[in-house]
C-alpha atoms as a PDB file:
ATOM      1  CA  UNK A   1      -4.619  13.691  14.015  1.00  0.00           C
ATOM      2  CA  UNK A   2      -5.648  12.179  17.249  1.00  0.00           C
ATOM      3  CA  UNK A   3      -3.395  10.948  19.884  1.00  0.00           C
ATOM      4  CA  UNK A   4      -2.726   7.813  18.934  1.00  0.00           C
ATOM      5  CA  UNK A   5      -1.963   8.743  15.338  1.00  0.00           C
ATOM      6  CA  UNK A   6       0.433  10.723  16.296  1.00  0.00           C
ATOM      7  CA  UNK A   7       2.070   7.303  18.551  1.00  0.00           C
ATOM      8  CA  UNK A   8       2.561   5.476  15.755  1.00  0.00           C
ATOM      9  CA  UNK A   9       3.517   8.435  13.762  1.00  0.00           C
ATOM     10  CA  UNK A  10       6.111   8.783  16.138  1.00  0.00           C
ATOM     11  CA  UNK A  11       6.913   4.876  16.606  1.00  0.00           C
ATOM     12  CA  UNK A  12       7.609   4.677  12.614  1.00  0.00           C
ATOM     13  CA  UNK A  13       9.549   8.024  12.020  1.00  0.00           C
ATOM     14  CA  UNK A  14      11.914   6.183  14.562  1.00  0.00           C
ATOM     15  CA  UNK A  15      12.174   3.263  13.119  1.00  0.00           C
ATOM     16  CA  UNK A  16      13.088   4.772   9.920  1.00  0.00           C
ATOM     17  CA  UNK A  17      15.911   6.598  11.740  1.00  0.00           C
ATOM     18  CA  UNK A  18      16.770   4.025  13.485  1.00  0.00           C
ATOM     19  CA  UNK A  19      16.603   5.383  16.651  1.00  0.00           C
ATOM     20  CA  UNK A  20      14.773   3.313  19.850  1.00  0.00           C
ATOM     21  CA  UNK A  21      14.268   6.813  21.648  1.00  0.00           C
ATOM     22  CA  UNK A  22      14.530  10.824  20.764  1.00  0.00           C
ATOM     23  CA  UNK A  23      16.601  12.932  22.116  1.00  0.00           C
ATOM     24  CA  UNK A  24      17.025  16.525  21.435  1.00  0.00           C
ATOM     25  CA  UNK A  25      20.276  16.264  20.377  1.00  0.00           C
ATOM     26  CA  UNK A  26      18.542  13.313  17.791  1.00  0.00           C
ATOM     27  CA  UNK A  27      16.309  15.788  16.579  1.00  0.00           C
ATOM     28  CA  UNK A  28      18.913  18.097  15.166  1.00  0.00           C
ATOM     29  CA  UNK A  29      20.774  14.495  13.047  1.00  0.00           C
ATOM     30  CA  UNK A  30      16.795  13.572  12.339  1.00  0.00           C
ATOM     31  CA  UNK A  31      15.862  16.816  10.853  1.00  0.00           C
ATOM     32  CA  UNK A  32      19.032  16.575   8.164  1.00  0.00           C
ATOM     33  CA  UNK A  33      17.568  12.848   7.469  1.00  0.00           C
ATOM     34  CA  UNK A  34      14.457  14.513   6.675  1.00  0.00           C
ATOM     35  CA  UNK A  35      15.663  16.705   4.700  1.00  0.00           C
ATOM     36  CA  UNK A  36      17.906  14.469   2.799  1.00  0.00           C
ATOM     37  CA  UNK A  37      14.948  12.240   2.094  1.00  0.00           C
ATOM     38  CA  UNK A  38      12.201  14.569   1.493  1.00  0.00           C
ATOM     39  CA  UNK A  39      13.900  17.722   0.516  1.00  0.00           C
ATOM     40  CA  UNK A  40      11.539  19.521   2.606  1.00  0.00           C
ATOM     41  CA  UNK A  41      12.853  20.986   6.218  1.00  0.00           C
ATOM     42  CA  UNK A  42      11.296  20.800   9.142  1.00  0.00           C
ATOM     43  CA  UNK A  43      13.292  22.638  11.691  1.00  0.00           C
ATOM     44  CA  UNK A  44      14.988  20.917  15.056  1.00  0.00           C
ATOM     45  CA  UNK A  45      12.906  23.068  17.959  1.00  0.00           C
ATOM     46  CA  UNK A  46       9.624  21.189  15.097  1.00  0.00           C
ATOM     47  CA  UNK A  47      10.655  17.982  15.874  1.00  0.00           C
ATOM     48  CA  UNK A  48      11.565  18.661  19.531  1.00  0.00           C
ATOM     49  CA  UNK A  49       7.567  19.186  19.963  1.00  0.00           C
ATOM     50  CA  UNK A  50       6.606  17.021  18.033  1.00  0.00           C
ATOM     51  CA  UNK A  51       8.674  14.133  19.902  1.00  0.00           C
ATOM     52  CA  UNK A  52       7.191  16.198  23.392  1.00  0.00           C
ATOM     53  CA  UNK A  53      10.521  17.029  24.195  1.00  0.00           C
ATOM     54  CA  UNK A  54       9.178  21.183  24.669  1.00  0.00           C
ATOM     55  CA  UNK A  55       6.367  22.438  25.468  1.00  0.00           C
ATOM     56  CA  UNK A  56       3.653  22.171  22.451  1.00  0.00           C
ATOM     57  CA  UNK A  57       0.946  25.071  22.783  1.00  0.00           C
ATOM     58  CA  UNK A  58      -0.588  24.604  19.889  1.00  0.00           C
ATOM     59  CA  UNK A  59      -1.442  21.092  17.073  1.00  0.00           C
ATOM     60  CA  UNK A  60       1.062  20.948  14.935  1.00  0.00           C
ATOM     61  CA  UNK A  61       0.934  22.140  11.435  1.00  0.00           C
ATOM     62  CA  UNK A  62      -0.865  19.478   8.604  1.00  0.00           C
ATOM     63  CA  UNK A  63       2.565  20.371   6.609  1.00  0.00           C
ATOM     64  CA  UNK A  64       4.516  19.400   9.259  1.00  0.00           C
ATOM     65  CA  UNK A  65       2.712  15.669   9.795  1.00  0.00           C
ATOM     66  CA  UNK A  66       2.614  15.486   6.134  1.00  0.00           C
ATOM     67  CA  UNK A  67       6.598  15.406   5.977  1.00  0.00           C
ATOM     68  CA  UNK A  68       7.046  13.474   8.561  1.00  0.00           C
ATOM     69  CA  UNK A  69       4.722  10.855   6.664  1.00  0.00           C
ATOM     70  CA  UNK A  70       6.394  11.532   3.812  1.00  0.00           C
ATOM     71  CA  UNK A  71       9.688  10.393   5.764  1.00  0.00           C
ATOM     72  CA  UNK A  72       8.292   7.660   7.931  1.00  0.00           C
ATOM     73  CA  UNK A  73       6.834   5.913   4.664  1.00  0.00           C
END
């Protein structure tokens, strides 16, 4: 998923929320939402990269971006 992807990825995963910005204490509420909605997990420190909010040393997982599509959609 290139860069941009992952933007509106982003952009729409908040807007389901219903959040205008991510913090990480929003990522620990939005992975419960997530797993209310999907019943799939994706953990807090998960979310916390993938919103850039830690360090991210490696492309996230396609099961990861698959939830959150699954969410977002």
């Amino acid at each position: 998923m290139d860069d941009q992807a992952l933007k509106e990825l982003r952009a729409r995963v908040c807007l389901k929320a219903g959040l205008s910005a991510v913090t990480s204490w929003d990522c620990k509420f939005l992975s419960e939402e997530i797993s209310k909605s999907t019943k799939k997990m994706i953990s807090e420190t998960t979310l916390k990269r993938f919103f850039g909010l830690v360090a991210v040393n490696y492309k996230l997982s396609r099961y990861t971006l698959s939830i959150l599509e699954e969410y977002a959609d």
